[in-house]
Protein backbone atom coordinates (compact mmCIF):
# COMPACT_ATOMS: atom_id res chain seq x y z
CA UNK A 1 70.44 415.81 -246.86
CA UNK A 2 72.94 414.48 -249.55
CA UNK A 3 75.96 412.33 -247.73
CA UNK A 4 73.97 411.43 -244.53
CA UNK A 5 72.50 407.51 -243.79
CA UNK A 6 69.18 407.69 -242.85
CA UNK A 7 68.82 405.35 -239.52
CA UNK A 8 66.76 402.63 -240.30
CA UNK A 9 64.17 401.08 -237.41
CA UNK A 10 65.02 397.90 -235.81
CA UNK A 11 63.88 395.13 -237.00
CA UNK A 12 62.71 391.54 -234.94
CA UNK A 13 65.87 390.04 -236.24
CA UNK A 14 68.17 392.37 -234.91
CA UNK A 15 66.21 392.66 -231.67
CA UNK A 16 66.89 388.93 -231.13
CA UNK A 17 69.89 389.51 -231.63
CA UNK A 18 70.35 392.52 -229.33
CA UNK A 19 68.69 389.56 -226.51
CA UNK A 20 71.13 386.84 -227.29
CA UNK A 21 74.11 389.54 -226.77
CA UNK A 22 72.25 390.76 -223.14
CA UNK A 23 72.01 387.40 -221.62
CA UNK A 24 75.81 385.96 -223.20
CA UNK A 25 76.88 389.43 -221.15
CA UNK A 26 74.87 388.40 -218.05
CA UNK A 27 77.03 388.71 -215.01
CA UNK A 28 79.24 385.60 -215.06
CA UNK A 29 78.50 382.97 -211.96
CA UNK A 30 75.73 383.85 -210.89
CA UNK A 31 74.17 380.43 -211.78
CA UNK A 32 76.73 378.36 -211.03
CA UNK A 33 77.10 379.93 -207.12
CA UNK A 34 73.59 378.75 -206.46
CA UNK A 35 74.70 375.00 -208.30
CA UNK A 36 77.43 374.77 -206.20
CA UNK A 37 75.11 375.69 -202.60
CA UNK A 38 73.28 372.96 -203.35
CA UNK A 39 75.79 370.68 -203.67
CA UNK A 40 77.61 371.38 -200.58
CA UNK A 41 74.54 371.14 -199.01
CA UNK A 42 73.40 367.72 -200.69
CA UNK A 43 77.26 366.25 -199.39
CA UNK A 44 77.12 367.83 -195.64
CA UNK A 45 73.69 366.00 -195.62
CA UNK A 46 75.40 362.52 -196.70
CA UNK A 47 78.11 363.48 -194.35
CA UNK A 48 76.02 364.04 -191.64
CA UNK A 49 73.60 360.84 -192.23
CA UNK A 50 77.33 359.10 -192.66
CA UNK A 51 78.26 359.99 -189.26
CA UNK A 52 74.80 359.18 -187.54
CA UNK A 53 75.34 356.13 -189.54
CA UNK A 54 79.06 355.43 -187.83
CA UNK A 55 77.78 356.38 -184.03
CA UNK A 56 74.72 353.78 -184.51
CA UNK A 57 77.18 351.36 -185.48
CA UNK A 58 79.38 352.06 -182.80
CA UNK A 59 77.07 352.19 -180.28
CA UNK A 60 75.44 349.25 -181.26
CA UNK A 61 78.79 346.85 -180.54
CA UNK A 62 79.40 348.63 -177.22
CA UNK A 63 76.21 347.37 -176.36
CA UNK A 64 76.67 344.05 -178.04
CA UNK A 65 79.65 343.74 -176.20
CA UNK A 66 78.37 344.75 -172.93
CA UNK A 67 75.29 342.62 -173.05
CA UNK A 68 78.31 339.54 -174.01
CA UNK A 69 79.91 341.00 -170.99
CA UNK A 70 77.00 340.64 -168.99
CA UNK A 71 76.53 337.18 -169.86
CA UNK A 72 79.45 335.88 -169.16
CA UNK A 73 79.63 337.24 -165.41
CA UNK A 74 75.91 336.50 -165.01
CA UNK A 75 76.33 332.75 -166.43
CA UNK A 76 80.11 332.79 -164.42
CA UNK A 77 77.88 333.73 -161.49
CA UNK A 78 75.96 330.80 -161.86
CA UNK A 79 77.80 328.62 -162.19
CA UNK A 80 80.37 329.60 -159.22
CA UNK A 81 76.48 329.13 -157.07
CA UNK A 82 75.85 325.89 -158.50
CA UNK A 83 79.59 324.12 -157.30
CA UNK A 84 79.07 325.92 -154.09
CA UNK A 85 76.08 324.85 -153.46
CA UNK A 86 76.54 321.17 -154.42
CA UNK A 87 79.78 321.31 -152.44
CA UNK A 88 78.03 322.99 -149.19
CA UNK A 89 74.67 319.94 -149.81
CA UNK A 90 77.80 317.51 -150.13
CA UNK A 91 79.19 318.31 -147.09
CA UNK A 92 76.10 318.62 -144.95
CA UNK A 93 75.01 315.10 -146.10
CA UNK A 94 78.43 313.59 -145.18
CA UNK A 95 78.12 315.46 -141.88
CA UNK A 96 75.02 314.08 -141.12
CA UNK A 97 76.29 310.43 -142.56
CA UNK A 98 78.67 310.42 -140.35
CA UNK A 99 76.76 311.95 -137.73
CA UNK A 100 74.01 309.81 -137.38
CA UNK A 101 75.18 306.22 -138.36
CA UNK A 102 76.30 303.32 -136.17
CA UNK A 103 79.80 303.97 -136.67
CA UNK A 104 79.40 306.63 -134.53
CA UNK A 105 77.11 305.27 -132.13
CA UNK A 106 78.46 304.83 -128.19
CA UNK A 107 80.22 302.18 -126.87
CA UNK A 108 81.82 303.30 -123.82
CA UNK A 109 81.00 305.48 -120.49
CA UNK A 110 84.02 306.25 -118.92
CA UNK A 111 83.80 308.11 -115.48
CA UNK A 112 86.88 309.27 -113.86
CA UNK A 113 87.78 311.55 -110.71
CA UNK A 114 85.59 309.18 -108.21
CA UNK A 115 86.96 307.91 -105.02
CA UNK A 116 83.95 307.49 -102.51
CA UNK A 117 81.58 307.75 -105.53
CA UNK A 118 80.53 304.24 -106.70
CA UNK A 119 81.98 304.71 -110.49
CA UNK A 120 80.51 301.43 -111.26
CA UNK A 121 76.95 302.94 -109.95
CA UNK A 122 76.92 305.94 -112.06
CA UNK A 123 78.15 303.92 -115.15
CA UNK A 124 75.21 301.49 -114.32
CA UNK A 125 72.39 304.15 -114.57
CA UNK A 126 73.95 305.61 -117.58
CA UNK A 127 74.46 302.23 -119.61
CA UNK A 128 70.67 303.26 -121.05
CA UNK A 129 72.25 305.23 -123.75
CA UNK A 130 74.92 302.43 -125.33
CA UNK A 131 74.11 302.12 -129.30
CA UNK A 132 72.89 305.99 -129.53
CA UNK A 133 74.64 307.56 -132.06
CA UNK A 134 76.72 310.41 -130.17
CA UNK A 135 74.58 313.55 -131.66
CA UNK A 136 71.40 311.86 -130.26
CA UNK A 137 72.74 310.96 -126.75
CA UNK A 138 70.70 312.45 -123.88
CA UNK A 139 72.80 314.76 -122.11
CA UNK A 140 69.53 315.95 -120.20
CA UNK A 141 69.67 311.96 -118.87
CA UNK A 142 72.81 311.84 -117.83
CA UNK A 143 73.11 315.14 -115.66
CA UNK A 144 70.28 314.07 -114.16
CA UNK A 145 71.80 310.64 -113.26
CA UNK A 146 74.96 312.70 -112.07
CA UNK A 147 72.81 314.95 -109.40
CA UNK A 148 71.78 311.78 -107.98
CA UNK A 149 74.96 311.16 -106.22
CA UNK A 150 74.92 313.83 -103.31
CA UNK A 151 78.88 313.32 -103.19
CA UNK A 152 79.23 315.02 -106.55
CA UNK A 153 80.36 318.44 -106.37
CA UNK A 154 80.90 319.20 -110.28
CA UNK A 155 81.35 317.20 -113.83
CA UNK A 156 82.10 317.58 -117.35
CA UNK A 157 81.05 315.50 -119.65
CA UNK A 158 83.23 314.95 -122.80
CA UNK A 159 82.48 313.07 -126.01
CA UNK A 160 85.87 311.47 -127.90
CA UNK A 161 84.74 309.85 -131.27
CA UNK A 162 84.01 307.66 -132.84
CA UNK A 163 81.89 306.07 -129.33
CA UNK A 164 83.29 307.46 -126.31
CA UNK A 165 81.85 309.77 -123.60
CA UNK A 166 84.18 310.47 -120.78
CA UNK A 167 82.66 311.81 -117.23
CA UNK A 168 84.89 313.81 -114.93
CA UNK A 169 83.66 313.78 -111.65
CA UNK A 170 84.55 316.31 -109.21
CA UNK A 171 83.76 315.19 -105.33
CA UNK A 172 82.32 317.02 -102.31
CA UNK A 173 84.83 316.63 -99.63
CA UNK A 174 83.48 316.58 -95.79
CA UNK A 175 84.83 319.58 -93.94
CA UNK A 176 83.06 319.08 -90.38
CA UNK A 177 80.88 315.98 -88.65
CA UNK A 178 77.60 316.97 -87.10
CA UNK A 179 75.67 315.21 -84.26
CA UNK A 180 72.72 313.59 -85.00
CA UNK A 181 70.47 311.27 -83.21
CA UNK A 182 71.55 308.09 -85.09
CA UNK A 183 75.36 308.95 -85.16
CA UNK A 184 77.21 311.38 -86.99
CA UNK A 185 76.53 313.31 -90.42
CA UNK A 186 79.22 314.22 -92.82
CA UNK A 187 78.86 317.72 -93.87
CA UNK A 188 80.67 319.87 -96.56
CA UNK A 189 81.31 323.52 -96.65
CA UNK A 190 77.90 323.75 -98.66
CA UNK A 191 76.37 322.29 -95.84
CA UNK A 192 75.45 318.94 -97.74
CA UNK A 193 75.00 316.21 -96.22
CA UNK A 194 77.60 313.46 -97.60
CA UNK A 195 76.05 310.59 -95.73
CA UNK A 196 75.93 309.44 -92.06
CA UNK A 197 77.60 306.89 -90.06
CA UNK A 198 77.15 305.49 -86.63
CA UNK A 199 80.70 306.35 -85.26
CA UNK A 200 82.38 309.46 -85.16
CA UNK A 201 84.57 309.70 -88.33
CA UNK A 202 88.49 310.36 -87.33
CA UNK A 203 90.42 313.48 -88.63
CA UNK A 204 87.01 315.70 -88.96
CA UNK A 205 86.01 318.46 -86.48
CA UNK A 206 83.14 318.17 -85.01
CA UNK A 207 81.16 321.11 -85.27
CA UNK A 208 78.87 321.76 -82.11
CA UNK A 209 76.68 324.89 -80.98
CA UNK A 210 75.96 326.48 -84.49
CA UNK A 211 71.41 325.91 -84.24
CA UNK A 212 70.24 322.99 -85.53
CA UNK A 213 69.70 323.66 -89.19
CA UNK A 214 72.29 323.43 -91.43
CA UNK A 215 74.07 325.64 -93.17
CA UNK A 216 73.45 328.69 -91.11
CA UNK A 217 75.53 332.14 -90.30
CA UNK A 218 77.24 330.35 -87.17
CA UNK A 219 77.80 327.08 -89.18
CA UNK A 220 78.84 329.38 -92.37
CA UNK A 221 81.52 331.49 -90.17
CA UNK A 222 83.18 327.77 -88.37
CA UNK A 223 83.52 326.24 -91.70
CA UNK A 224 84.93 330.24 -93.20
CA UNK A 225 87.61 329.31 -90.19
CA UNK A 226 88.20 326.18 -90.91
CA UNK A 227 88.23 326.69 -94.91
CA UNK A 228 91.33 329.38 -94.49
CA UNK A 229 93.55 328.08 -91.92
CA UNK A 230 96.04 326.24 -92.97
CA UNK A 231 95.52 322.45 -93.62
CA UNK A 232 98.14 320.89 -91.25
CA UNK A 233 96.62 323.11 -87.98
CA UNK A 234 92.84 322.20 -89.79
CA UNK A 235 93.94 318.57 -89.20
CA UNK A 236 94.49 319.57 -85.52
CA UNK A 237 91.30 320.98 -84.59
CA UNK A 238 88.96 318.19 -82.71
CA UNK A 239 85.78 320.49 -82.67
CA UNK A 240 84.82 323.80 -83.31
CA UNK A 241 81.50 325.75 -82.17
CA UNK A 242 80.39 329.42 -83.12
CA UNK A 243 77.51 331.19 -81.91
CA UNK A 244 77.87 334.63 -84.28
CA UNK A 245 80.10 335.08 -86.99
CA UNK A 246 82.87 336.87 -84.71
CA UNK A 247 82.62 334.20 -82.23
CA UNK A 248 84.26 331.00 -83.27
CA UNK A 249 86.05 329.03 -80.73
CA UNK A 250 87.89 325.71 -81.75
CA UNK A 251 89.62 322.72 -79.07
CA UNK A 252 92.93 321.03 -80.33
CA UNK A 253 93.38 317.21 -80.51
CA UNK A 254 95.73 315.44 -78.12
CA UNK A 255 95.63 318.45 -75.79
CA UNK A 256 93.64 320.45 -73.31
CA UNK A 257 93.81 323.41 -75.05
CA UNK A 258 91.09 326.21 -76.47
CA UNK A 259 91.85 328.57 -79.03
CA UNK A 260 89.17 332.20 -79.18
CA UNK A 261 89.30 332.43 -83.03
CA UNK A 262 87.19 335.06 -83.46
CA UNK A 263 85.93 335.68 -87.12
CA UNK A 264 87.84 334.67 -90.23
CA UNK A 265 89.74 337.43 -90.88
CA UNK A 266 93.31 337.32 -91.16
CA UNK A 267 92.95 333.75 -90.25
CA UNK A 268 96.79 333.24 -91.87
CA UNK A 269 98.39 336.06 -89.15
CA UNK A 270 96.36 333.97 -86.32
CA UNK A 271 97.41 330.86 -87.30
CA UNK A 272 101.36 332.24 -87.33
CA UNK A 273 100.37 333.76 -83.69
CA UNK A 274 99.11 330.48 -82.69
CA UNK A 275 101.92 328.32 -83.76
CA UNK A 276 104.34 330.93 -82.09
CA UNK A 277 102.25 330.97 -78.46
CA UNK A 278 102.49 326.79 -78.52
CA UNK A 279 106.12 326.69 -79.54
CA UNK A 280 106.77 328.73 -76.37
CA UNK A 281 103.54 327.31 -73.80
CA UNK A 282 103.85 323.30 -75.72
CA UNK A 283 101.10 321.19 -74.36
CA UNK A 284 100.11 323.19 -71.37
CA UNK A 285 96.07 323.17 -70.61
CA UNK A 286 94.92 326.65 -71.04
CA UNK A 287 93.04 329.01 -73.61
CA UNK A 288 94.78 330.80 -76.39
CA UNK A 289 93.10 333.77 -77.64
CA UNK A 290 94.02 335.22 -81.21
CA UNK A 291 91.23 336.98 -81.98
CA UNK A 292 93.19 339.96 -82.17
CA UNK A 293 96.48 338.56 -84.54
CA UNK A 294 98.64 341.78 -82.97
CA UNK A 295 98.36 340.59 -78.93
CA UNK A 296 98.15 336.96 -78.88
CA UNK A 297 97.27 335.85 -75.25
CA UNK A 298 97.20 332.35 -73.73
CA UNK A 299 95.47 331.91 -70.26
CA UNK A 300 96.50 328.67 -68.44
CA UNK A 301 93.94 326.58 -67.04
């Protein structure tokens, strides 16, 4: 019809066109979204591998530093062993310098305590060990040198550097005199024989009708008798005889007198009652019986 355009068909050119217009009016960002995804990913990576890098570091100088730590007490520890150890080795050699040389070798026995043991006797047998240095003396020796002497009752033996050994003697003391064929034995409470004479030692009972062999229970209860009355009345007593343990009977020196003891017990209260019955009866000849300390009795002869 007249006035009207007829619409022409599109041509390549324009259809190009038409594309390049589409894809400028694409949806703006979508491109750069994913761009920027992979970025942040890319950096937390490096962060990451940053951060593993950091702890490795660190936790290789904590172990640097603990193995340095390590070393030092380890090396501190030896150390601190070595000076002990040289000053303990030190020590024990000077110990045993001293020990074991002549300066400390022995020069002198010294025996004290000894009245009716021969000192000069015991020092004699024991002169053997002069020049042995005091850790090698023979103490074995020398105790048995000391039980050799019957009148020894006890002994210490001391050493005093730098060469001394000092021995203390203790001595049996005689308590009674026994009868024997050949004269009179001294006897102590143990019932050892001290040694023997042929007259009748002074100021000793004389201990009669206990059995023959010594100690036994009558000799044990007269010397129990003797051994807790009181010395000065003890130094009275001429003889004493016991044929059980409850029967001891005792004369007095200077007198005609005969005390019934009876056993040992309460031998203090009977020796009070006895003192008492001769401060009132003196020298009179007679028996005195105490046996019982609460009814003292005295029968005149």
């Amino acid at each position: 019809m007249p006035g009207r355009s007829k619409a022409e068909p599109p041509t390549a050119a324009s259809a190009s066109a038409a594309d390049a217009r589409s894809a400028d009016t694409a949806p703006a960002g979508r491109a750069p979204r994913r761009i920027d995804a992979a970025r942040s990913e890319a950096a937390e990576r490096r962060r990451r591998r940053a951060e593993l890098r950091r702890a490795s570091a660190a936790r290789r100088r904590v172990e640097r530093e603990e193995v340095k730590r390590f070393t030092r007490r380890a090396r501190t520890r030896r150390i601190v062993f070595a000076v002990g150890a040289g000053l303990v080795a030190s020590l024990v050699g000077l110990v045993l310098l001293a020990v074991f040389s002549p300066l400390l070798a022995l020069r002198e026995i010294r025996v004290e305590g000894t009245s009716t043991v021969d000192a000069a006797a015991v020092t004699a047998q024991l002169d053997e060990q002069l020049g042995t240095p005091l850790a090698l003396v023979d103490r074995r020796r020398i105790e048995d040198v000391l039980q050799g002497f019957p009148r020894i009752r006890s002994y210490t033996i001391e050493t005093i550097p730098p060469g001394t050994i000092v021995v203390r003697i203790v001595e049996r003391t005689p308590i009674v005199v026994v009868a024997r064929d050949a004269g009179f034995a001294l006897v102590d409470p143990a019932g050892v024989v001290l040694g023997e004479s042929a007259e009748r030692p002074a100021a000793i009972p004389l201990v009669v009708d206990t059995g023959a062999a010594i100690p036994n229970p009558a000799f044990d209860a007269a010397v129990e008798v003797l051994l807790a009355m009181p010395t000065e009345l003890r130094a009275q007593v001429d003889t004493i005889s016991a044929t059980t343990r409850d029967d001891v009977t005792l004369t007095l020196a200077g007198a005609a007198q005969t005390v019934r003891w009876g056993s040992a017990d309460d031998s203090p209260a009977k020796a009070e009652l006895l003192a008492a019955l001769r401060g009132i009866h003196g020298l009179t000849p007679g028996t005195f019986d105490v046996s019982a300390p609460g009814n003292g009795i005295f029968r005149q002869a």
